[in-house]
Protein backbone atom coordinates (compact mmCIF):
# COMPACT_ATOMS: atom_id res chain seq x y z
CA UNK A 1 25.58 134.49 242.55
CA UNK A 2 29.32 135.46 243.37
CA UNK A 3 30.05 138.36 246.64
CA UNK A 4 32.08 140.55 246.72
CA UNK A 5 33.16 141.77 249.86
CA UNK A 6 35.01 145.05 251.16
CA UNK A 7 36.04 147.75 253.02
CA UNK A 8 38.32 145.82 256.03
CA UNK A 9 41.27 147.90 257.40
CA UNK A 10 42.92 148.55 260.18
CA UNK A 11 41.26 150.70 263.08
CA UNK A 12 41.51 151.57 266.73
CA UNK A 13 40.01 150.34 269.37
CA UNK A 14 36.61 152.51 269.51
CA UNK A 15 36.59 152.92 266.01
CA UNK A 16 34.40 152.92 262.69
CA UNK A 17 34.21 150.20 259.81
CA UNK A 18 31.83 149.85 257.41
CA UNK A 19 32.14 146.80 255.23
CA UNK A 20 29.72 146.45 251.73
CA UNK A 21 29.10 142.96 249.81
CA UNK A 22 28.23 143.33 246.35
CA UNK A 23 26.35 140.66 244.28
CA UNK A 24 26.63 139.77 241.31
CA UNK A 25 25.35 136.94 238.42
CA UNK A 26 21.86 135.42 239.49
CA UNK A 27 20.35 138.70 241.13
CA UNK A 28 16.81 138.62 239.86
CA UNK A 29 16.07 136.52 242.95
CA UNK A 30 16.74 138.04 246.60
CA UNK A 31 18.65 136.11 249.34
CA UNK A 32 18.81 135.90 252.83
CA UNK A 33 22.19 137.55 253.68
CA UNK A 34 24.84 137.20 256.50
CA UNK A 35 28.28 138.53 257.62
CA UNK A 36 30.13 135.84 259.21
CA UNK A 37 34.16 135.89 260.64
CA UNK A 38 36.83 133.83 261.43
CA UNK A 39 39.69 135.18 263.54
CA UNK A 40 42.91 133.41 263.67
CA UNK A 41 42.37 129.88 265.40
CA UNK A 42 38.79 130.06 265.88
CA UNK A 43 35.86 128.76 263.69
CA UNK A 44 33.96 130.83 261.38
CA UNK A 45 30.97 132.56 263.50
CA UNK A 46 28.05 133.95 263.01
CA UNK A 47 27.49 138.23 263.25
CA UNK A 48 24.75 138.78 261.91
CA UNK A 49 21.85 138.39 259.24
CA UNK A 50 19.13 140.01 257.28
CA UNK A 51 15.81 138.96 255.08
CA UNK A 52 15.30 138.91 251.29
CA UNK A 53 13.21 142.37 252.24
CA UNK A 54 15.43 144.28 255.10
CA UNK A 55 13.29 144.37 257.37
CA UNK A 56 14.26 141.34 259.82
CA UNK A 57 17.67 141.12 261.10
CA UNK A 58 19.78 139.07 263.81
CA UNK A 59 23.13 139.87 265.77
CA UNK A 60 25.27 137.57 267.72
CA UNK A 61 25.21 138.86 271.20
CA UNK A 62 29.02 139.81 271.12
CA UNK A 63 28.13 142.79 268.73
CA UNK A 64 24.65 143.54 269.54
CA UNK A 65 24.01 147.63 269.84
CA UNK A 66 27.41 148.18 268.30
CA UNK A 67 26.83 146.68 264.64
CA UNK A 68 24.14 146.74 261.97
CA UNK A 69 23.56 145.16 259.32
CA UNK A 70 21.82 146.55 256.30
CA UNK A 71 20.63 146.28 252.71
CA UNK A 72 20.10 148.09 249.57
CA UNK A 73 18.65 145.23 247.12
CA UNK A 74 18.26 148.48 244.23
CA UNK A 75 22.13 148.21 244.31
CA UNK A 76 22.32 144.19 245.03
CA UNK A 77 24.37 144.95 248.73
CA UNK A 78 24.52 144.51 252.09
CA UNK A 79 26.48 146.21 254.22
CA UNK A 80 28.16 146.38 257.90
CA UNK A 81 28.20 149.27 260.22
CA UNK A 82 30.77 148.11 262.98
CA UNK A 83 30.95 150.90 265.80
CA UNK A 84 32.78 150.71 268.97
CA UNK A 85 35.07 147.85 267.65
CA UNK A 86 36.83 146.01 270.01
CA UNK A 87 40.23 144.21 269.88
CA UNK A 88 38.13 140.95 269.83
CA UNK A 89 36.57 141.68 266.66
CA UNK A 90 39.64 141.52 264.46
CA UNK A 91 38.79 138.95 261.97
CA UNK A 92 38.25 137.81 258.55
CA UNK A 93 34.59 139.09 257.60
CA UNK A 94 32.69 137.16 254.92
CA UNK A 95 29.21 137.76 253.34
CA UNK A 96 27.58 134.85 252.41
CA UNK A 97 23.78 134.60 251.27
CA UNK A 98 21.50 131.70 251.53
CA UNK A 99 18.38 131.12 249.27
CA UNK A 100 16.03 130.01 251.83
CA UNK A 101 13.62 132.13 252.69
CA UNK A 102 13.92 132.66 256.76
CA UNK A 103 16.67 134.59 258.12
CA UNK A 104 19.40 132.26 259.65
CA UNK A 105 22.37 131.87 261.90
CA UNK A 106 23.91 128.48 260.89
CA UNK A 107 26.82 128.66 258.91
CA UNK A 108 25.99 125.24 256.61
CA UNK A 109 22.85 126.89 255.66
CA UNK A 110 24.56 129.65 253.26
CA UNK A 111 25.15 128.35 249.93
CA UNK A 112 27.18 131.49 247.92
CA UNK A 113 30.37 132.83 249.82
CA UNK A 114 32.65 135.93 249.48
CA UNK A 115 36.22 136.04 249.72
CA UNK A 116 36.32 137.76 252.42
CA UNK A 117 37.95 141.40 254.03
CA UNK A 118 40.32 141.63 256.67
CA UNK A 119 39.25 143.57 260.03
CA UNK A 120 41.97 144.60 262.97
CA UNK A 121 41.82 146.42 265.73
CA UNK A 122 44.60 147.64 267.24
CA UNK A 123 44.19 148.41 271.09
């Protein structure tokens, strides 16, 4: 399955982004998916993750009640609702999806990646 991710840009401090992953190729089976990001000098981490139905998700606790991730499997993508963003969110955001069947948070799990979309916030 190859991702396409999108909709990065630049935004202000208290702003709006909403980023969309697109699959495409082997679709006829679902995936756990994830948004991950790596800012510059840090690791890749975690955000946050939803089940081959929707209707589980996780959040790392740095974007908790500001982000949401979402789903619409009809249309093969995910997307990211990023609200409030911070400074400390500017990053590189990837999609990934992982063919196991419970919804996880470690990176090494995922086996497809995206290329990933650039996020800044300006303060």
């Amino acid at each position: 399955v190859q991702l396409q991710a999108s909709g990065g840009g630049l935004v202000q401090a208290g702003g709006s982004l909403r980023l969309s992953c697109a699959a495409s190729g082997r679709t006829d089976s679902t995936y756990v998916m994830g948004w991950f990001r790596q800012a510059p000098g840090k690791e890749r981490e975690f955000v946050a993750a939803i089940s081959r139905s929707g209707g589980s998700t996780r959040y790392a606790d740095s974007v908790k009640g500001r982000f949401t991730i979402s789903r619409d499997n009809a249309k093969n993508t995910m997307y990211l609702q990023m609200n409030s963003l911070k400074p400390e969110d500017t990053a590189i955001y990837y999609c990934a999806a992982d063919s196991a069947v419970a919804v996880t948070t470690t990176i090494e799990l995922y086996d497809y990646w995206g290329q990933g979309t650039l996020v800044t916030v300006s303060s």
